[in-house]
PDB file of N, CA and C in Angstrom:
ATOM      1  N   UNK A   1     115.765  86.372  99.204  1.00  0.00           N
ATOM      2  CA  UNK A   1     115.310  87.105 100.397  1.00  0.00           C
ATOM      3  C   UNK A   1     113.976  86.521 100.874  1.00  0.00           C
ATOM      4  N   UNK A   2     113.648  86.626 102.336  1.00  0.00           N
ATOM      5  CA  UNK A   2     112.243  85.493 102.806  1.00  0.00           C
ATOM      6  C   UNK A   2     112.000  86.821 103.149  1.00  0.00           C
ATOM      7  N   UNK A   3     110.419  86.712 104.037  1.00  0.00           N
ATOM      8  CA  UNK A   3     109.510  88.013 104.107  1.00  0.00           C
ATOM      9  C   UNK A   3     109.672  88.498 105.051  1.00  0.00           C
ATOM     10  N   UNK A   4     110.292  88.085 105.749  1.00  0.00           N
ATOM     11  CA  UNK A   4     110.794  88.729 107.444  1.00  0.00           C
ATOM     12  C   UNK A   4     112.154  89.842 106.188  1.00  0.00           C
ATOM     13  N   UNK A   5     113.474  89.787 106.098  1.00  0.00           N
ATOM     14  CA  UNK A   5     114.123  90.582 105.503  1.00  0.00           C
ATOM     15  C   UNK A   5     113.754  91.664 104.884  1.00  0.00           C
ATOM     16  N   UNK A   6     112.258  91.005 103.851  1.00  0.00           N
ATOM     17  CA  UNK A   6     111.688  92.018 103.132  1.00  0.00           C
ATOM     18  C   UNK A   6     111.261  93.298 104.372  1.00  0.00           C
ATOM     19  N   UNK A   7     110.246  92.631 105.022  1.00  0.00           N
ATOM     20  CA  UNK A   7     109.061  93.632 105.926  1.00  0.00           C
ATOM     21  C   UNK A   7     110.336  93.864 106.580  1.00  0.00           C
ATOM     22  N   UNK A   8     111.486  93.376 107.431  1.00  0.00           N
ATOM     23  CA  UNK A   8     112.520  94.518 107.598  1.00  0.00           C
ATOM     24  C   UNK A   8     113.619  95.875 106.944  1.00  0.00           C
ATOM     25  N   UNK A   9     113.369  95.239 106.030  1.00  0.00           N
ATOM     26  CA  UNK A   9     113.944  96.488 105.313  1.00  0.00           C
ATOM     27  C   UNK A   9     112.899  97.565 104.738  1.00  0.00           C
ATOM     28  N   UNK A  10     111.672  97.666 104.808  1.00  0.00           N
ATOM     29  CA  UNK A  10     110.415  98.264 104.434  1.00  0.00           C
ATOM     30  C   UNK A  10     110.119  98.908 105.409  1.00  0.00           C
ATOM     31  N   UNK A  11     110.200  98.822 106.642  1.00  0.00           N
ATOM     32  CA  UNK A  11     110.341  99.109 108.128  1.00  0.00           C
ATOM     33  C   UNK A  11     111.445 100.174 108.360  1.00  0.00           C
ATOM     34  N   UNK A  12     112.467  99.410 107.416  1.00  0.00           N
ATOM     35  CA  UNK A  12     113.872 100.287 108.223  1.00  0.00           C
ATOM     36  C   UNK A  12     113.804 101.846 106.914  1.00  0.00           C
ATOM     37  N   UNK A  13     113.489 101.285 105.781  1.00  0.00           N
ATOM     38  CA  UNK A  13     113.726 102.309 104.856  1.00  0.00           C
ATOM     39  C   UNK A  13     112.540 103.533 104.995  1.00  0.00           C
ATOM     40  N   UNK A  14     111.475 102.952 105.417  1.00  0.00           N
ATOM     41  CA  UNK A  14     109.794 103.869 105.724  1.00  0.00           C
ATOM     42  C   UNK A  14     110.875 104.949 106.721  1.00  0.00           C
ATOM     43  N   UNK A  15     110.957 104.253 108.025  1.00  0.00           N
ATOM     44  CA  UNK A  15     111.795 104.903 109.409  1.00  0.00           C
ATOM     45  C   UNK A  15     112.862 106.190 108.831  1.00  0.00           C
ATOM     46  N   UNK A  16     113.529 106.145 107.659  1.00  0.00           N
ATOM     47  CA  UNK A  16     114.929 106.374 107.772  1.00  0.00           C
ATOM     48  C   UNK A  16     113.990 107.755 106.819  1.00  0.00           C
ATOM     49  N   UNK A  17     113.232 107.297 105.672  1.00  0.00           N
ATOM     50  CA  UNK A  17     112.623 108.384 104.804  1.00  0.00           C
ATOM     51  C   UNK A  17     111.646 109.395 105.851  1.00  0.00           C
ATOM     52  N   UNK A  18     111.112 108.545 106.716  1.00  0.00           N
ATOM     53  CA  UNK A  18     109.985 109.739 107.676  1.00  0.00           C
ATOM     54  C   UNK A  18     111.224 110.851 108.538  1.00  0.00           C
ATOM     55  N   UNK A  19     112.616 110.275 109.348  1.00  0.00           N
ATOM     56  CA  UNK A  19     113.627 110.990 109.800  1.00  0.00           C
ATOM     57  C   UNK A  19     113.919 112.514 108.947  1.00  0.00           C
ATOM     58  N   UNK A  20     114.444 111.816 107.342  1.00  0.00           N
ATOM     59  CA  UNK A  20     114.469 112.500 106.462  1.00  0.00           C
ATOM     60  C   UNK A  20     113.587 113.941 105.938  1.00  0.00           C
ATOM     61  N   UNK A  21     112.124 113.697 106.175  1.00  0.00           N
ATOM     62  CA  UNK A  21     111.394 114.104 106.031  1.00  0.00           C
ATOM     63  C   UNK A  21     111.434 115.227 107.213  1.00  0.00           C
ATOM     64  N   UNK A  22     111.255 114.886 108.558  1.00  0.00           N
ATOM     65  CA  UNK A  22     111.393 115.747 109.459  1.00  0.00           C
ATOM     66  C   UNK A  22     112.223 116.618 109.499  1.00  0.00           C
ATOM     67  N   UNK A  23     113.194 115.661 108.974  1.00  0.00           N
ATOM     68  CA  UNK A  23     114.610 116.893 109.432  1.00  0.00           C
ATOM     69  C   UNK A  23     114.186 117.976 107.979  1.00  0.00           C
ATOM     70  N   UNK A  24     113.623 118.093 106.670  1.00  0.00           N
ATOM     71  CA  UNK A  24     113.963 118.704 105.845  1.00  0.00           C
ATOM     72  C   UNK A  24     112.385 119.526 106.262  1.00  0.00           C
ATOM     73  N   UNK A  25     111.447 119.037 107.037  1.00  0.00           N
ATOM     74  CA  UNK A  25     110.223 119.881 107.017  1.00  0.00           C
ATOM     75  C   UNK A  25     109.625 119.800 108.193  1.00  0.00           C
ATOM     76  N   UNK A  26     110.652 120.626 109.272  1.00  0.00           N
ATOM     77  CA  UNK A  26     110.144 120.325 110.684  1.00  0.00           C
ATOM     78  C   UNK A  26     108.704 120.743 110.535  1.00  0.00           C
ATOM     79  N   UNK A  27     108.220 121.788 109.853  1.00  0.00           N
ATOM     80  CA  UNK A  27     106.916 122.546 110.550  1.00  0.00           C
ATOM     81  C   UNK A  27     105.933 121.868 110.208  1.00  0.00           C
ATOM     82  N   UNK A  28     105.977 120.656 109.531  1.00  0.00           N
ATOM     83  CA  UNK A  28     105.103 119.992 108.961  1.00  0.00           C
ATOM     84  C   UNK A  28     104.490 118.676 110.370  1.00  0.00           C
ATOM     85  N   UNK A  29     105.447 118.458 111.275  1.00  0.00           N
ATOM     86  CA  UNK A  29     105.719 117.479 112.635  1.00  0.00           C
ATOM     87  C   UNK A  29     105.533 117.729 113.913  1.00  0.00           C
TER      88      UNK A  29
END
């Protein structure tokens, strides 16, 4: 894996856990 793949998937997984987060603790957003 080169560092573009990396910092994209670090990007995509941050994105997908903050979604996560919202949806389980709107009042916190």
């Amino acid at each position: 894996m080169n560092a573009d793949s990396i910092v994209g998937l670090s990007v995509a997984i941050a994105l997908l856990g903050y979604l996560v987060l919202a949806l389980i603790f709107p009042e916190r957003f």
